[in-house]
C-alpha atoms as a PDB file:
ATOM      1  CA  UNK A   1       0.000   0.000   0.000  1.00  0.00           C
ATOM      2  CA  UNK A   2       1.409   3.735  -0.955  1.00  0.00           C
ATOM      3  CA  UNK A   3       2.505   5.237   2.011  1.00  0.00           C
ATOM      4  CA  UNK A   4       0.572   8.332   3.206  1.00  0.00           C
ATOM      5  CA  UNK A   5       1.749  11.895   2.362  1.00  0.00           C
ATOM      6  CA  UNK A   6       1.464  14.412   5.259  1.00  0.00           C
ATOM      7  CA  UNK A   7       2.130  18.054   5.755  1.00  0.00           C
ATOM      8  CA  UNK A   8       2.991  19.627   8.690  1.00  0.00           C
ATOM      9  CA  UNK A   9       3.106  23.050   9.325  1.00  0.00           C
ATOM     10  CA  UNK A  10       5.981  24.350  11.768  1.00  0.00           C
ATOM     11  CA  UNK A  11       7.386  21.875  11.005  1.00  0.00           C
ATOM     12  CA  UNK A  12      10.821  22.111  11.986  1.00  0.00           C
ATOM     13  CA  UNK A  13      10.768  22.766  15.654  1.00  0.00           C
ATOM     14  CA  UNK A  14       8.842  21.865  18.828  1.00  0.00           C
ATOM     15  CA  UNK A  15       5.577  19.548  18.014  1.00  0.00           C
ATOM     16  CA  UNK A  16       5.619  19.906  14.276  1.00  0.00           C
ATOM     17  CA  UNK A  17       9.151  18.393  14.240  1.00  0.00           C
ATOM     18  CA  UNK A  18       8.042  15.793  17.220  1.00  0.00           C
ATOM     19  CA  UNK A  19       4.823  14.666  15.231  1.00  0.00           C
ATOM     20  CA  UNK A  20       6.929  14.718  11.763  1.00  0.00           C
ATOM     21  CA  UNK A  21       9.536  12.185  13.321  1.00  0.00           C
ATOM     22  CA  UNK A  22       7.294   9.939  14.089  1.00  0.00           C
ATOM     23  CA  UNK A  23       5.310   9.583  11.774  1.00  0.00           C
ATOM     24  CA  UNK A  24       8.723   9.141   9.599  1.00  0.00           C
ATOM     25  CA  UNK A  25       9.347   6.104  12.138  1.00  0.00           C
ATOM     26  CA  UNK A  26       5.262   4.542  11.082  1.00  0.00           C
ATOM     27  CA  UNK A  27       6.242   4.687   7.241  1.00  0.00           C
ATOM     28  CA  UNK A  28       4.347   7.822   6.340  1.00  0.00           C
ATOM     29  CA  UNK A  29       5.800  10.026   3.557  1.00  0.00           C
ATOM     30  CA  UNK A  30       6.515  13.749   5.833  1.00  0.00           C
ATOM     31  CA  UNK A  31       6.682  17.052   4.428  1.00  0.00           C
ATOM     32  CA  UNK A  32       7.041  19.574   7.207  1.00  0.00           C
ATOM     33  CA  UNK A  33       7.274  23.338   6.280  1.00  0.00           C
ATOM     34  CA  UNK A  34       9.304  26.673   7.819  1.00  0.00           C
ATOM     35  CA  UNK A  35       9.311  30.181   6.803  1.00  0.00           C
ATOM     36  CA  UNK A  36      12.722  29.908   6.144  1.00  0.00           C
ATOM     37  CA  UNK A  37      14.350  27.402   4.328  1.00  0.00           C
ATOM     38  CA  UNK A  38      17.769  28.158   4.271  1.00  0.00           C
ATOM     39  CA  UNK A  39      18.155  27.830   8.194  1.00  0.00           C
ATOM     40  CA  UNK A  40      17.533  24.655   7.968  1.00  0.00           C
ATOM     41  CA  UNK A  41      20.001  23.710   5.257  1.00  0.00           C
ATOM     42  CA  UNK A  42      21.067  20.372   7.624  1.00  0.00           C
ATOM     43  CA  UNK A  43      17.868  19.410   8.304  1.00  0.00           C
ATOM     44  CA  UNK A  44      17.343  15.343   7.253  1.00  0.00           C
ATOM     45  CA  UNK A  45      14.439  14.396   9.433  1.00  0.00           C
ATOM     46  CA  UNK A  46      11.818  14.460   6.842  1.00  0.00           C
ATOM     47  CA  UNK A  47      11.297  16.690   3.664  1.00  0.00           C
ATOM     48  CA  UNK A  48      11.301  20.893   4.208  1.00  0.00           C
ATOM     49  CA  UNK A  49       9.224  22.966   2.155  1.00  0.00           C
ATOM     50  CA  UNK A  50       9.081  26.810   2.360  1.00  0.00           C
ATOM     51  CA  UNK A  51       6.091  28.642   3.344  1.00  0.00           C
ATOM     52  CA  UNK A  52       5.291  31.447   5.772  1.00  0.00           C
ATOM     53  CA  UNK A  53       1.523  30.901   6.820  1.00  0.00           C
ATOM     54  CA  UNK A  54       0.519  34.928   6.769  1.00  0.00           C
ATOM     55  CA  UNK A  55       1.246  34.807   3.248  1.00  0.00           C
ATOM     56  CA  UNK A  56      -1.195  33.080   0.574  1.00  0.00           C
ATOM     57  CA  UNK A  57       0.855  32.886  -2.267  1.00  0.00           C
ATOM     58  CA  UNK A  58       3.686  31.508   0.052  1.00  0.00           C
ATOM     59  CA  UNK A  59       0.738  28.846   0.494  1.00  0.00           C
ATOM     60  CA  UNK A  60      -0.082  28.249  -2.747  1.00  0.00           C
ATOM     61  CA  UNK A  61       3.539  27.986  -4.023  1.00  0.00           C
ATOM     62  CA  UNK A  62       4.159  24.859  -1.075  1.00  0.00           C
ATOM     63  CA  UNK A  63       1.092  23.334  -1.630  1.00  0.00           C
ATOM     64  CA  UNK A  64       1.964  23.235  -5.681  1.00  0.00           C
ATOM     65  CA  UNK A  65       5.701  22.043  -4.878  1.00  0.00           C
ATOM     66  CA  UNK A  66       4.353  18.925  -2.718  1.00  0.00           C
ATOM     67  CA  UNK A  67       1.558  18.013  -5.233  1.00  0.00           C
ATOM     68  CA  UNK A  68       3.483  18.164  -7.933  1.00  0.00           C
ATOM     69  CA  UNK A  69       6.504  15.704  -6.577  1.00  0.00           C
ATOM     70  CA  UNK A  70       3.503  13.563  -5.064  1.00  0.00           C
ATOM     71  CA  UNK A  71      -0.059  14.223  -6.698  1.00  0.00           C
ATOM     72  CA  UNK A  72      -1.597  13.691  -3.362  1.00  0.00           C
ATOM     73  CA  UNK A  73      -2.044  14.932  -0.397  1.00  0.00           C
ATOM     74  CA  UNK A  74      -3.868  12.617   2.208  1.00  0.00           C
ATOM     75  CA  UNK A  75      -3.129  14.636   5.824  1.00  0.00           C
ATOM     76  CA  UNK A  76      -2.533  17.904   6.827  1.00  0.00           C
ATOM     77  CA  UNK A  77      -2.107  19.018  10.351  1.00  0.00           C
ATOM     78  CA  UNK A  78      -1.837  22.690  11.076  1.00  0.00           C
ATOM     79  CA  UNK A  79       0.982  23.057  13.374  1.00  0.00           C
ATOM     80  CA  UNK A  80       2.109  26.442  13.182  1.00  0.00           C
ATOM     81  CA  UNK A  81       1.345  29.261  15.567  1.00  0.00           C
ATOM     82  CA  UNK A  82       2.894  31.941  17.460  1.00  0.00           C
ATOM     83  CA  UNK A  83       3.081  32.799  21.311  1.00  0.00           C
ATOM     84  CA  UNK A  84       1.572  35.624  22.971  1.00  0.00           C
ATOM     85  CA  UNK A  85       1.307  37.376  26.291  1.00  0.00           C
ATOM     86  CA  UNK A  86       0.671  40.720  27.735  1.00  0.00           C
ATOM     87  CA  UNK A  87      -2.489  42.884  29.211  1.00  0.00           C
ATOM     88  CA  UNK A  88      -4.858  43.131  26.277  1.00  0.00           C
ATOM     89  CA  UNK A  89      -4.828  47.150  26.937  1.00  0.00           C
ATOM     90  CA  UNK A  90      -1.070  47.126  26.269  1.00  0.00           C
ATOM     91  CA  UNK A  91      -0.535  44.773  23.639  1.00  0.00           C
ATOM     92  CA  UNK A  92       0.210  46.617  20.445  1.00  0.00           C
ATOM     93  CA  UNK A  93      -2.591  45.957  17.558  1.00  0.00           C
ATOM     94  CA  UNK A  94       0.095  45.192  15.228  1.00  0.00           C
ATOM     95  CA  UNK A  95       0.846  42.195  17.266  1.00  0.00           C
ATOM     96  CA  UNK A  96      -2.882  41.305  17.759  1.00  0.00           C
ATOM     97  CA  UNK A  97      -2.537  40.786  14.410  1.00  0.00           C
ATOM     98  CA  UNK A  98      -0.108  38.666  13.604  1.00  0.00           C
ATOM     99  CA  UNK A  99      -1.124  36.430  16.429  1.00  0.00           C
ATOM    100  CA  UNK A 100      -4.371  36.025  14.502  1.00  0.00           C
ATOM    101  CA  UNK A 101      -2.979  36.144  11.374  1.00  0.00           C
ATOM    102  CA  UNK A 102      -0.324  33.060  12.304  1.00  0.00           C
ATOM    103  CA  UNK A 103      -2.607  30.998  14.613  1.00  0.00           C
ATOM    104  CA  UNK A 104      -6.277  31.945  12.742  1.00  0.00           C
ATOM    105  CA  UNK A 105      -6.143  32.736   9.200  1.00  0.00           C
ATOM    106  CA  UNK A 106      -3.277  31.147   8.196  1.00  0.00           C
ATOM    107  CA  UNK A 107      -4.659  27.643   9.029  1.00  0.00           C
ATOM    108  CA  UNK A 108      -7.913  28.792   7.469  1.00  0.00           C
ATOM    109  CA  UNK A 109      -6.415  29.617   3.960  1.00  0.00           C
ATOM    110  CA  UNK A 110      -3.846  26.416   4.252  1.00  0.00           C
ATOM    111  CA  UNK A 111      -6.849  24.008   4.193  1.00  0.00           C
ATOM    112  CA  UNK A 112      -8.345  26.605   1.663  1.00  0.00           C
ATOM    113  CA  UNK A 113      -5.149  26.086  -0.335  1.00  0.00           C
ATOM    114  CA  UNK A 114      -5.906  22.219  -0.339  1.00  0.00           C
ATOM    115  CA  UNK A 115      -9.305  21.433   0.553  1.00  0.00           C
ATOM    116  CA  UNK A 116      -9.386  21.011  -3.723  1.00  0.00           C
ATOM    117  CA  UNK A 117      -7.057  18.410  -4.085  1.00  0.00           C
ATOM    118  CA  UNK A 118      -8.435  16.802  -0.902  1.00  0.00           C
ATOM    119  CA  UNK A 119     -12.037  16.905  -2.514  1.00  0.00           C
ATOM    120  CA  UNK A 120     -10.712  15.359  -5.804  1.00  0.00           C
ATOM    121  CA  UNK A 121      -9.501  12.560  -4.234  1.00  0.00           C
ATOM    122  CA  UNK A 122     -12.545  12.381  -2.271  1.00  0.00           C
ATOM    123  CA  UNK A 123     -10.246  11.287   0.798  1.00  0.00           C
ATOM    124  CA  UNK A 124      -8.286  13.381   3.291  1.00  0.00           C
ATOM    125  CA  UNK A 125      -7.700  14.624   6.222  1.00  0.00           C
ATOM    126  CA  UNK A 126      -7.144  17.485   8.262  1.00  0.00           C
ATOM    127  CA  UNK A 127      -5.923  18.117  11.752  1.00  0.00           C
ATOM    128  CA  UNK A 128      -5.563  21.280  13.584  1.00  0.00           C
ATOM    129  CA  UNK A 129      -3.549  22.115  16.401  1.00  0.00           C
ATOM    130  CA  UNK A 130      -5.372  24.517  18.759  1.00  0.00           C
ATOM    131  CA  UNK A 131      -4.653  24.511  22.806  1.00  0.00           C
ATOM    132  CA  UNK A 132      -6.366  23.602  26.513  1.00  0.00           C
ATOM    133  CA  UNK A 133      -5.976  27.480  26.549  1.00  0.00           C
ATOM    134  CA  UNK A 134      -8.119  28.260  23.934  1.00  0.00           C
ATOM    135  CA  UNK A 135     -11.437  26.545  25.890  1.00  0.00           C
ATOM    136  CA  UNK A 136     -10.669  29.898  28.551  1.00  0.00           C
ATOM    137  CA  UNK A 137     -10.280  33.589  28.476  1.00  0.00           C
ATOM    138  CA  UNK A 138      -6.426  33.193  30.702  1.00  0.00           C
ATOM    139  CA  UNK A 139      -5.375  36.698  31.904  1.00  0.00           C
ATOM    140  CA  UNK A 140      -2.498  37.982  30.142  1.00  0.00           C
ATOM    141  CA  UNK A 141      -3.151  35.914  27.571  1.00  0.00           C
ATOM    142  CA  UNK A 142      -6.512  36.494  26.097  1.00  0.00           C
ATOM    143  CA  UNK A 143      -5.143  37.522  22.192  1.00  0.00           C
ATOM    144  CA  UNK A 144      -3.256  33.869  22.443  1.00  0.00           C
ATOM    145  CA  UNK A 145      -6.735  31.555  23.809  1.00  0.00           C
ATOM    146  CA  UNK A 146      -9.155  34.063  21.720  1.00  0.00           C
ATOM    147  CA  UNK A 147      -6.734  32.706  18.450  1.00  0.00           C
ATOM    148  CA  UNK A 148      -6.745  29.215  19.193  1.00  0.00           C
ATOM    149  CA  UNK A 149     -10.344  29.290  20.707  1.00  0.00           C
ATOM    150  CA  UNK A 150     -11.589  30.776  16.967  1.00  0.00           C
ATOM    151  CA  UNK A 151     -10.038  27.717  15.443  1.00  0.00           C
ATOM    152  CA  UNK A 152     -11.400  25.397  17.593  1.00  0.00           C
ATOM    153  CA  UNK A 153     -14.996  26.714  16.795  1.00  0.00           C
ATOM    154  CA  UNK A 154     -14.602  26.929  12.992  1.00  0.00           C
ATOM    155  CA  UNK A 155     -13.073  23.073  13.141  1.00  0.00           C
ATOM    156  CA  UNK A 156     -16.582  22.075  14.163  1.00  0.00           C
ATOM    157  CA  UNK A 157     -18.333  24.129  10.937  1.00  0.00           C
ATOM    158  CA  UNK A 158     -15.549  23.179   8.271  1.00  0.00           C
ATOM    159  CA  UNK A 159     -16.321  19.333   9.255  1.00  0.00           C
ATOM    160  CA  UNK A 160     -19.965  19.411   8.604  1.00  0.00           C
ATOM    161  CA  UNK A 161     -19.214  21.882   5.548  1.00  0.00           C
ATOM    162  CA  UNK A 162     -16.921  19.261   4.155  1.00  0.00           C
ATOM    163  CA  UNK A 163     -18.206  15.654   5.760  1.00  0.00           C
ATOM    164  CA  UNK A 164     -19.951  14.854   2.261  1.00  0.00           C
ATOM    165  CA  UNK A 165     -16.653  14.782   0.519  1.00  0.00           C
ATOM    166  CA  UNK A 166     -14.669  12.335   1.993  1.00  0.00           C
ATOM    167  CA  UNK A 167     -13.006  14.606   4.233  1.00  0.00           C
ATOM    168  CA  UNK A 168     -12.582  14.166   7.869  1.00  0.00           C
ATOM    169  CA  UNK A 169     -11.561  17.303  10.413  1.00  0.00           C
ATOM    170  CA  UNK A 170     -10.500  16.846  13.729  1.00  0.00           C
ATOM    171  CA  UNK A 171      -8.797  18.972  16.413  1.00  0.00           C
ATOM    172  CA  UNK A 172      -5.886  18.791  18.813  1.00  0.00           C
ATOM    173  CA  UNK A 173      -5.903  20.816  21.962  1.00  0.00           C
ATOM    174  CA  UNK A 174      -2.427  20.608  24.014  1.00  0.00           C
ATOM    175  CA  UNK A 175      -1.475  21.584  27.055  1.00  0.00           C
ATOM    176  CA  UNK A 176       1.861  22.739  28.200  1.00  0.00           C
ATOM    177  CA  UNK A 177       4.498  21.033  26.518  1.00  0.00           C
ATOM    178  CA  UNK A 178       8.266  21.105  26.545  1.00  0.00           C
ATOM    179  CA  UNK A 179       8.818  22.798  23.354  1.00  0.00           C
ATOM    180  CA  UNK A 180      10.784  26.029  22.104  1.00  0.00           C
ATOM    181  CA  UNK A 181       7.764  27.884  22.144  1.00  0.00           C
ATOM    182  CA  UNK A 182       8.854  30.753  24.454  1.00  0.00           C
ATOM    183  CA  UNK A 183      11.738  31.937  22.842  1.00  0.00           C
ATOM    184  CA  UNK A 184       9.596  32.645  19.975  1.00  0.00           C
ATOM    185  CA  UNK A 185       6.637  34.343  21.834  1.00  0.00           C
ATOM    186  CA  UNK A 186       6.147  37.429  21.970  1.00  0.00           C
ATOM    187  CA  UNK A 187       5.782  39.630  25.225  1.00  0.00           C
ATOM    188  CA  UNK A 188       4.544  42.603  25.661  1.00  0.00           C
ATOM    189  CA  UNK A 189       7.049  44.388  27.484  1.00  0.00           C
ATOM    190  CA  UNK A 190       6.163  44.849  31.507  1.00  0.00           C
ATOM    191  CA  UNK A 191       5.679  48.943  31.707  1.00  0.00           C
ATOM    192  CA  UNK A 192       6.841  49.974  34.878  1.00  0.00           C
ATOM    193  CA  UNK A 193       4.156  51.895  36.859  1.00  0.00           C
ATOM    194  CA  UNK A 194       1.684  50.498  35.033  1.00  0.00           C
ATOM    195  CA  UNK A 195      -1.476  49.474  36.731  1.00  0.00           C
ATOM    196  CA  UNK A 196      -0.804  45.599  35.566  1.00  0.00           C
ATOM    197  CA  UNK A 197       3.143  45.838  36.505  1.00  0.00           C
ATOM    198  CA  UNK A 198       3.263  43.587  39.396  1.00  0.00           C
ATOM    199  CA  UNK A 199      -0.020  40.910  38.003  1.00  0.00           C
ATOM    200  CA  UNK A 200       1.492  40.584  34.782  1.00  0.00           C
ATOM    201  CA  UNK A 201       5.072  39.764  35.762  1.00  0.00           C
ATOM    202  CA  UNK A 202       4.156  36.968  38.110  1.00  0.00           C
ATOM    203  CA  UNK A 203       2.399  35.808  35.307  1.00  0.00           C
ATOM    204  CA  UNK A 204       5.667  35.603  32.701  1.00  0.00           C
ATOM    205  CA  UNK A 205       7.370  33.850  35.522  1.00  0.00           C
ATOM    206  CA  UNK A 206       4.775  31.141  35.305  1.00  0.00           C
ATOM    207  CA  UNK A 207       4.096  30.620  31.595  1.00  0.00           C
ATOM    208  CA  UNK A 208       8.101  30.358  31.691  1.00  0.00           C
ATOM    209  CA  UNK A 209       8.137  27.935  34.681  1.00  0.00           C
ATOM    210  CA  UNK A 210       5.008  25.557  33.159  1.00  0.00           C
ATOM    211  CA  UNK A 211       6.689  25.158  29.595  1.00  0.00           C
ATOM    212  CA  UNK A 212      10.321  24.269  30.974  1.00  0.00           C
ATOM    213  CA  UNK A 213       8.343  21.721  32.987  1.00  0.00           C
ATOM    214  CA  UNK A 214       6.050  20.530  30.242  1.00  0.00           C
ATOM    215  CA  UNK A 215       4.665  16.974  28.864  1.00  0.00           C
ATOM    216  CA  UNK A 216       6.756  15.293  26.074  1.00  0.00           C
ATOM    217  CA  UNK A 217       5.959  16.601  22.221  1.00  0.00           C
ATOM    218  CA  UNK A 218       6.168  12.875  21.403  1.00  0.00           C
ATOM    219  CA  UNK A 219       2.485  12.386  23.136  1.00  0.00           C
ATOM    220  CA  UNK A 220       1.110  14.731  20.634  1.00  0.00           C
ATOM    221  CA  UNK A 221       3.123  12.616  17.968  1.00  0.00           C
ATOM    222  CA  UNK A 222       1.497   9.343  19.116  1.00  0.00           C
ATOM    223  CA  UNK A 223      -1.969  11.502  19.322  1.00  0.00           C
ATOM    224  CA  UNK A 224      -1.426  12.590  15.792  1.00  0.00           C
ATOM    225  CA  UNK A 225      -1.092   9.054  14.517  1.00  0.00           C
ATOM    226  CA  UNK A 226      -3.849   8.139  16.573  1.00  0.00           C
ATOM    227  CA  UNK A 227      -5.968  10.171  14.339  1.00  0.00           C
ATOM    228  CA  UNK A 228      -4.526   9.147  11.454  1.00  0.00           C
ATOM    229  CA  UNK A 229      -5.391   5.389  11.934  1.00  0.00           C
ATOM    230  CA  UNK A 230      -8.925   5.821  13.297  1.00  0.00           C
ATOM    231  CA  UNK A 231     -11.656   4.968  10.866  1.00  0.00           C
ATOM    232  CA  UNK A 232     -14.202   7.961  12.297  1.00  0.00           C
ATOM    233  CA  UNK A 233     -12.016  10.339  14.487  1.00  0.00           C
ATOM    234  CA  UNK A 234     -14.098  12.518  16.911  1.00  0.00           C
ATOM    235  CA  UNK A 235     -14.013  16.109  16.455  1.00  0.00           C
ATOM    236  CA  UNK A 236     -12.050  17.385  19.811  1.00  0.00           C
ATOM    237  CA  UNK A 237      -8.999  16.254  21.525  1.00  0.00           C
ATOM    238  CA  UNK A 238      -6.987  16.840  24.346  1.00  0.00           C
ATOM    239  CA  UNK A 239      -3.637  15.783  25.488  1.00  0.00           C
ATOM    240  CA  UNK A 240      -1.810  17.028  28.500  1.00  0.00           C
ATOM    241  CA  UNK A 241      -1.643  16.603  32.478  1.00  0.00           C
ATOM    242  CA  UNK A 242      -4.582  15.686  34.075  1.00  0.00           C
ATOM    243  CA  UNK A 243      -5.651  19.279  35.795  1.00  0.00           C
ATOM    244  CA  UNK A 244      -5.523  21.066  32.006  1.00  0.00           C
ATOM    245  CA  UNK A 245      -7.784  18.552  30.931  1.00  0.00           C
ATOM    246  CA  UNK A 246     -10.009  18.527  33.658  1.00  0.00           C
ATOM    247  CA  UNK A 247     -10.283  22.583  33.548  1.00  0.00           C
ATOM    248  CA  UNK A 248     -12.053  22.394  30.525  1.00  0.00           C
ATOM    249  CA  UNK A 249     -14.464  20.057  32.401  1.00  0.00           C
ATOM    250  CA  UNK A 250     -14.288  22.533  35.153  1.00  0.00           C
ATOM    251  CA  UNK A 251     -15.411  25.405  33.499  1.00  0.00           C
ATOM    252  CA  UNK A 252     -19.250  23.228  32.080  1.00  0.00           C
ATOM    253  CA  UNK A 253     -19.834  22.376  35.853  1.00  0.00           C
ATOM    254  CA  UNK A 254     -18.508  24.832  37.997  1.00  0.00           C
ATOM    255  CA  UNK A 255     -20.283  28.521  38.373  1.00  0.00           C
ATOM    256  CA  UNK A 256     -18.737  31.108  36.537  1.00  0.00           C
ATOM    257  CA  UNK A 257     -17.497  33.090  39.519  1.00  0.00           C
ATOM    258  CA  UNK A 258     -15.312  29.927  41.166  1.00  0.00           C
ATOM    259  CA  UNK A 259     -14.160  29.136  37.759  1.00  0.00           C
ATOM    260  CA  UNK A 260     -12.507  32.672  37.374  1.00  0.00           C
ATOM    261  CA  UNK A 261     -11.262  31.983  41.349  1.00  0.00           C
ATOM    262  CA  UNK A 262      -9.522  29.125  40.097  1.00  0.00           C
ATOM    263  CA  UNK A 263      -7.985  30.515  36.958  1.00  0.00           C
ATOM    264  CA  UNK A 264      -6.865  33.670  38.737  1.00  0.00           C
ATOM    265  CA  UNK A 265      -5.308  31.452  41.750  1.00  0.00           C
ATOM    266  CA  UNK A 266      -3.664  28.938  39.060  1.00  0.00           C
ATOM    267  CA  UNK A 267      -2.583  32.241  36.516  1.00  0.00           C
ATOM    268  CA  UNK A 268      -1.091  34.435  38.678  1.00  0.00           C
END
């Protein structure tokens, strides 16, 4: 049987790279992609392509590359995203955007970009990678859940949208996970006399603290193949420690006001 061919965006760090690896190791045919090609000139893991999710064309020209050495595509999991933290009031719009940009539309127009091919075939797959933060508005880092929460919700609409052709989409929500991810975040910068000074810098000592401390990429990996081999994969999953998964259960059962107790105790 022809292997499967699977793109992964991010690719070439943190979970991308993890997920990529492994499915390298199950026989699957890996393309991962990075916005920049030529860092990564050593890279022998599994196949690099070039494309910087912000930018369709950058999209289109991947997407074209991989189809044309393979004329399929049969899985695509939307891995790449961008970090961010700060007080929504001080977090400069320009970066608003790009979170959304990286973490919202640029998964949107990927499976745009091959949502055709994967309707042609009438066979594919499609998995995106959202986060345990995006099920709750966290403080300091409401631009980064309100991102990944957006994708989680139009997930559920592109699977009935596309559930008569073939196609199944499915969703990944992590929790923390010892990755690179904070040396490419971005911060907004801690203003000193600011009226979120001392809130907001206990805060960036946390995120830091929870990441070094995080859950292996390679259970996302296994999660990922998981997927991939299931006949009729649900719509949601989560993979992390216990307590992040149980918060989302938290938040359906518990009043609104001891929810935001909890998140404020656990946040800060």
């Amino acid at each position: 049987m022809k292997s499967k061919i699977v793109l992964i965006t991010g690719g070439s760090t943190g979970i991308g790279k993890a997920i990529g690896i492994y499915l390298t190791t199950k026989g699957f045919t890996v393309y991962g992609t990075t916005r920049t090609i030529s860092k990564y000139q050593d890279f022998s893991d599994f196949q690099l392509l070039e494309m910087d999710v912000r930018a369709p064309n950058s999209i289109q020209a991947a997407i074209s590359e991989l189809l044309k050495k393979e004329g399929r595509l049969d899985v695509l999991v939307n891995n790449a995203g961008v970090g961010i933290t700060g007080p929504i009031e001080e977090t400069p719009n320009a970066e608003i955007l790009n979170a959304f940009d990286t973490n919202f539309n640029g998964p949107l127009n990927v499976i745009k970009a091959v949502l055709p091919q994967m309707r042609l075939q009438n066979n594919g797959l499609i998995i995106n990678i959202t986060s345990i933060a995006g099920y709750m508005g966290l403080p300091f880092r409401g631009i980064y859940s309100a991102t990944k929460g957006a994708l989680e919700i139009v997930t559920e609409s592109l699977r009935l949208e596309t559930r008569d052709f073939g196609i199944n989409i499915a969703c990944i929500a992590p929790g923390d996970f010892a990755t690179n991810i904070a040396s490419g975040r971005y911060h907004s910068p801690i203003v000193k006399g600011s009226p979120y000074e001392e809130a907001y810098d206990k805060t960036l000592k946390r995120i830091d603290s929870t990441v070094e401390g995080g859950g292996n990429p390679l259970d996302v990996a296994r999660l990922v193949h998981k997927i991939i081999t299931t006949e009729n994969p649900r719509i949601h999953y989560k993979v992390g420690s216990f307590l992040q998964k149980f918060s989302v259960v938290l938040k359906r059962i518990l009043p609104d006001a001891w929810y935001e107790r909890l998140l404020l105790n656990y946040s800060t």
